[in-house]
Protein backbone atom coordinates (compact mmCIF):
# COMPACT_ATOMS: atom_id res chain seq x y z
CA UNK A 1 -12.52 17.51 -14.31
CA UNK A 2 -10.97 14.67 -16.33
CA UNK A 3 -13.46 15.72 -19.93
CA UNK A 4 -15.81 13.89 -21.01
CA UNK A 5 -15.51 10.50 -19.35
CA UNK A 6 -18.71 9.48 -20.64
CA UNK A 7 -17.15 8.56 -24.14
CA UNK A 8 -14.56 5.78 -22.42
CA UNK A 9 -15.31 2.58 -23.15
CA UNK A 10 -15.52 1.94 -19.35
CA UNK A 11 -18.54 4.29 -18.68
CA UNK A 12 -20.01 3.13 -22.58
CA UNK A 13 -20.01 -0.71 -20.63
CA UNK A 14 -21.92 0.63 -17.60
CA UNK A 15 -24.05 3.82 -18.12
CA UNK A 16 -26.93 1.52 -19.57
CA UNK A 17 -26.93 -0.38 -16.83
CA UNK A 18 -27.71 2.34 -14.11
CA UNK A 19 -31.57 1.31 -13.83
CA UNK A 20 -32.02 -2.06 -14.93
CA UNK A 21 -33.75 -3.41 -11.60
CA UNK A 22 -37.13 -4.07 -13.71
CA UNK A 23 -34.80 -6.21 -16.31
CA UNK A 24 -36.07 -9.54 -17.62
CA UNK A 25 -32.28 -9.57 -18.48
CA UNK A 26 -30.62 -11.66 -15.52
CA UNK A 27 -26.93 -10.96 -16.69
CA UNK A 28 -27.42 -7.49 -16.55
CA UNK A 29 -29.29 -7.42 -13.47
CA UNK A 30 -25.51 -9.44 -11.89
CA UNK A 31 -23.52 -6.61 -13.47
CA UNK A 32 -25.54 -3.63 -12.25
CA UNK A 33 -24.76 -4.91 -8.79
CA UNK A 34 -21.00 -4.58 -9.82
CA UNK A 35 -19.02 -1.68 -7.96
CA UNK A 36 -17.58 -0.61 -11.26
CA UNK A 37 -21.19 0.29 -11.71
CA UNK A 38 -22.07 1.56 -8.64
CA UNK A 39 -18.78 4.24 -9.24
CA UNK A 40 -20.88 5.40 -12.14
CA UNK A 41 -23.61 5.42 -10.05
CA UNK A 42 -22.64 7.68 -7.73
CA UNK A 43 -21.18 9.83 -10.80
CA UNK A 44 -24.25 10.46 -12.34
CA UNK A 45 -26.23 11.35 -8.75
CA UNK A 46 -23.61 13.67 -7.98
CA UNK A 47 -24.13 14.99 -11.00
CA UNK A 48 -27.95 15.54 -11.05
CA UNK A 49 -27.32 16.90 -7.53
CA UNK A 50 -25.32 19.60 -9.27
CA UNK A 51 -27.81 20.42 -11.98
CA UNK A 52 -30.51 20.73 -9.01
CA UNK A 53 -28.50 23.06 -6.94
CA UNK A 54 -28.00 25.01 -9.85
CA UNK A 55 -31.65 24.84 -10.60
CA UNK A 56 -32.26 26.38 -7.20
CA UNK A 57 -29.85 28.91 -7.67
CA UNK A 58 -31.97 30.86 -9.76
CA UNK A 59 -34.54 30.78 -6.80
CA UNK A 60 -32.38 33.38 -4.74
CA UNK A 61 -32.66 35.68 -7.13
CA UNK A 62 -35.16 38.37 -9.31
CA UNK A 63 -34.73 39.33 -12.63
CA UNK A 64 -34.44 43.71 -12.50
CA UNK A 65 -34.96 45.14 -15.98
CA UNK A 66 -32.21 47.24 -17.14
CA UNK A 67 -31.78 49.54 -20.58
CA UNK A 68 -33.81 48.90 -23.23
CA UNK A 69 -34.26 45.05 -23.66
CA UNK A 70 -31.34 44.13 -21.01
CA UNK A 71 -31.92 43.04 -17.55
CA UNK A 72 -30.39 41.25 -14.64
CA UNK A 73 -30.61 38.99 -11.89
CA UNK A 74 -29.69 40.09 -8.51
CA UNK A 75 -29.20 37.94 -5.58
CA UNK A 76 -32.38 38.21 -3.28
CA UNK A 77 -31.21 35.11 -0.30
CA UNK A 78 -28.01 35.75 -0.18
CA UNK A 79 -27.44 33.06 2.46
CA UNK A 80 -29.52 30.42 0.63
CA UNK A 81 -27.40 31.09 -2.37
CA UNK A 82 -24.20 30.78 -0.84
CA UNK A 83 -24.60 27.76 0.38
CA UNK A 84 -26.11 26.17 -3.18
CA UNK A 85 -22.43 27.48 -3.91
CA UNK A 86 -20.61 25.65 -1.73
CA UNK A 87 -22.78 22.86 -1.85
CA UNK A 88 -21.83 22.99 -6.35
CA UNK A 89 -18.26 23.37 -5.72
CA UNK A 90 -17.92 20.40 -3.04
CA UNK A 91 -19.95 18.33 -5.46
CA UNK A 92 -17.79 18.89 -8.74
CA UNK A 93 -14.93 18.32 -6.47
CA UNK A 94 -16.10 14.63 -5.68
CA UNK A 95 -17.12 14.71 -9.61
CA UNK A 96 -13.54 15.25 -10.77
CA UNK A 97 -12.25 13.07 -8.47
CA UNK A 98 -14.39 10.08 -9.65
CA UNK A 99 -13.75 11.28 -13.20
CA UNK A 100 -9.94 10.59 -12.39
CA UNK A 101 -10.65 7.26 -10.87
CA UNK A 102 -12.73 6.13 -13.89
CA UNK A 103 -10.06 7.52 -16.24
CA UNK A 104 -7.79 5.24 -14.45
CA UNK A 105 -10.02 2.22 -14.34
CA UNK A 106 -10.59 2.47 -18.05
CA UNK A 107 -6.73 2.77 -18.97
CA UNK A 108 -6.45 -0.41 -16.59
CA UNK A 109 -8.96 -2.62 -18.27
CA UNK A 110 -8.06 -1.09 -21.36
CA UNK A 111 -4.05 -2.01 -21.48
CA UNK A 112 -4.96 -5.53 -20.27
CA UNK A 113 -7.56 -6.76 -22.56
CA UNK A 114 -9.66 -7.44 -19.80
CA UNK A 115 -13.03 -5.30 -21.22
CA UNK A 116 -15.50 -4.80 -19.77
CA UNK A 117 -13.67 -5.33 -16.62
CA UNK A 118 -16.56 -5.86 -14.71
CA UNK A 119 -15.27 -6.82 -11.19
CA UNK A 120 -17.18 -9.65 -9.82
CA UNK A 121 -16.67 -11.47 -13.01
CA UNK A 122 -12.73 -10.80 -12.77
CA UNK A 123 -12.98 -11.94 -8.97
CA UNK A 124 -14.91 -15.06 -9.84
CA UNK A 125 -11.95 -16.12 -12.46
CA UNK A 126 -9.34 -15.97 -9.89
CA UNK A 127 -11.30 -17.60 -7.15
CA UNK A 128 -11.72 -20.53 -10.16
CA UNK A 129 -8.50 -20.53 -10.74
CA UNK A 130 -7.38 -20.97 -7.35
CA UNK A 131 -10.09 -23.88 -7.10
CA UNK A 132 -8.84 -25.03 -10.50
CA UNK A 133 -5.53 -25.56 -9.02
CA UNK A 134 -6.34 -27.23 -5.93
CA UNK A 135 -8.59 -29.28 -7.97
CA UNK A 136 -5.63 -30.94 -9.66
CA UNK A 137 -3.50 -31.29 -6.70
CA UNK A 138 -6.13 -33.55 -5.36
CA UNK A 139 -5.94 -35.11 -8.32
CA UNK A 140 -2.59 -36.17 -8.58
CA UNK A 141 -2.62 -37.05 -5.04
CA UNK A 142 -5.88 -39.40 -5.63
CA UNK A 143 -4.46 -41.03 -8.74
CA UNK A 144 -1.24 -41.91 -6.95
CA UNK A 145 -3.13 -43.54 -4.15
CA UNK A 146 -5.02 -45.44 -6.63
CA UNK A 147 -2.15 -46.69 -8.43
CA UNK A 148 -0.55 -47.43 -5.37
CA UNK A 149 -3.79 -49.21 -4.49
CA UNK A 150 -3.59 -51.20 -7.58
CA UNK A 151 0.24 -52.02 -7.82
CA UNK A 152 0.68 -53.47 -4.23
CA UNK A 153 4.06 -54.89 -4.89
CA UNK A 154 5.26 -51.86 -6.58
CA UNK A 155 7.54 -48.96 -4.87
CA UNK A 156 6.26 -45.36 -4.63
CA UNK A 157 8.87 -44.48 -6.76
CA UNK A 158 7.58 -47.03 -9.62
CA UNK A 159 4.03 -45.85 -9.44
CA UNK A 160 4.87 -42.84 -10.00
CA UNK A 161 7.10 -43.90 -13.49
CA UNK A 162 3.82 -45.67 -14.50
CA UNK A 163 2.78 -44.81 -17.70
CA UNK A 164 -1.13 -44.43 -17.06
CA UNK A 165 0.02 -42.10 -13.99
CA UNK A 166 2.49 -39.96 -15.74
CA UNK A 167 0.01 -39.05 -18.76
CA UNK A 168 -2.67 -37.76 -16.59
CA UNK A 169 -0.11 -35.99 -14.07
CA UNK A 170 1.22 -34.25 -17.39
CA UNK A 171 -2.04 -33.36 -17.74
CA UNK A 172 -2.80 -32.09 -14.51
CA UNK A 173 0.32 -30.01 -14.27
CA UNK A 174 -0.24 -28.17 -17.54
CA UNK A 175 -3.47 -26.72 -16.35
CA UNK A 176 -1.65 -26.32 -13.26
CA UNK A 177 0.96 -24.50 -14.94
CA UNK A 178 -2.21 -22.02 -16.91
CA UNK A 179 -3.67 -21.45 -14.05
CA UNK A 180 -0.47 -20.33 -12.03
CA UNK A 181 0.30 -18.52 -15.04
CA UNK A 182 -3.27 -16.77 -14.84
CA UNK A 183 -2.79 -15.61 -11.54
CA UNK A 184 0.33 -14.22 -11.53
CA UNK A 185 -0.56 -11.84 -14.33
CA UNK A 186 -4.72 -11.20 -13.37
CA UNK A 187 -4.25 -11.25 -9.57
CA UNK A 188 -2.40 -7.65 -9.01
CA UNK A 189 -4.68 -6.22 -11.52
CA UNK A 190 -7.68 -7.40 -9.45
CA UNK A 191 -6.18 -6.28 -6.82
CA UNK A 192 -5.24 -2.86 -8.06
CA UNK A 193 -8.86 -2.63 -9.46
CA UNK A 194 -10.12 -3.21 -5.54
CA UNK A 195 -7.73 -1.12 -4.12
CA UNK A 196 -9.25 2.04 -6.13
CA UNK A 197 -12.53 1.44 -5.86
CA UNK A 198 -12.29 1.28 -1.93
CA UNK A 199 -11.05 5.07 -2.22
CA UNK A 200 -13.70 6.41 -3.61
CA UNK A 201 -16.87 4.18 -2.67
């Protein structure tokens, strides 16, 4: 087990979102779908599967009085509760393992400033960015035809010295330059991110 995971700021972010179906609230309906949510998810229902087999436990077996006001409970299906064993100890297995994982994901989304890390939302940035970018390639190209358009005696090389044309290239290029700049630091996180959640779910 990895302690109490449910103090991270990563599970704080998502436990109250586990059953918000019914929600008037559509933003947190969109991040309940997240998978950073659905890892907690399947958390706490591997948990509650745990605290039912051990429910059932007691069910194989009889209290016996012993001395005085002692007693004890003595296994009466001894099949039935071996299996509720084996069945507790695969189950905090896949617990600590998604306990690690979330650990993990937390110190991720922690050390980057990126909480509450929700991963569509990350995912949606870096698909904007990308769009972003070829947004303002287009544009460049389209404002160079149009000054081309407009200044038929000019050479290429003069529209593109062209005041008018240079200011909003500048411009262009700088959120080029962001947006580059974006990716190259978010995109391996996102990626990273991804990459553990398809282990585990």
């Amino acid at each position: 087990m990895a302690g109490d995971v449910t103090a991270l700021a990563f599970m704080q972010a998502r436990i109250g979102l586990l059953n918000v179906k019914s929600s008037t609230d559509a933003n947190a309906r969109k991040h309940a779908e997240d998978r950073t949510v659905a890892l907690v998810r399947k958390w706490q229902a591997l948990n509650q599967e745990v605290r039912a087999a051990r429910r059932d436990t007691l069910a194989c077996c009889e209290a016996r009085a012993g001395k005085g006001d002692s007693a004890s409970l003595a296994i009466i299906d001894r099949a039935e509760f071996d299996r509720l064993q084996e069945a507790i100890a695969a189950r905090q297995e896949q617990i600590g393992n998604l306990e690690q994982t979330i650990v993990k994901l937390d110190g991720i989304i922690q050390d980057n400033g990126i909480a509450p890390g929700y991963l569509a939302e990350l995912q949606q940035r870096i698909s904007g960015s990308k769009s972003s970018i070829f947004r303002q390639q287009k544009a460049i190209s389209d404002w160079s035809t149009f000054h081309t358009k407009q200044n038929p005696r000019m050479s290429p090389e003069d529209v593109l010295k062209l005041p008018e044309f240079q200011k909003k290239r500048a411009a262009a290029e700088d959120i080029i330059k962001k947006d580059e700049a974006y990716l190259a630091r978010m995109k391996p996180i996102v990626d990273e991110i991804e990459r553990i959640l398809a282990s585990v779910i």
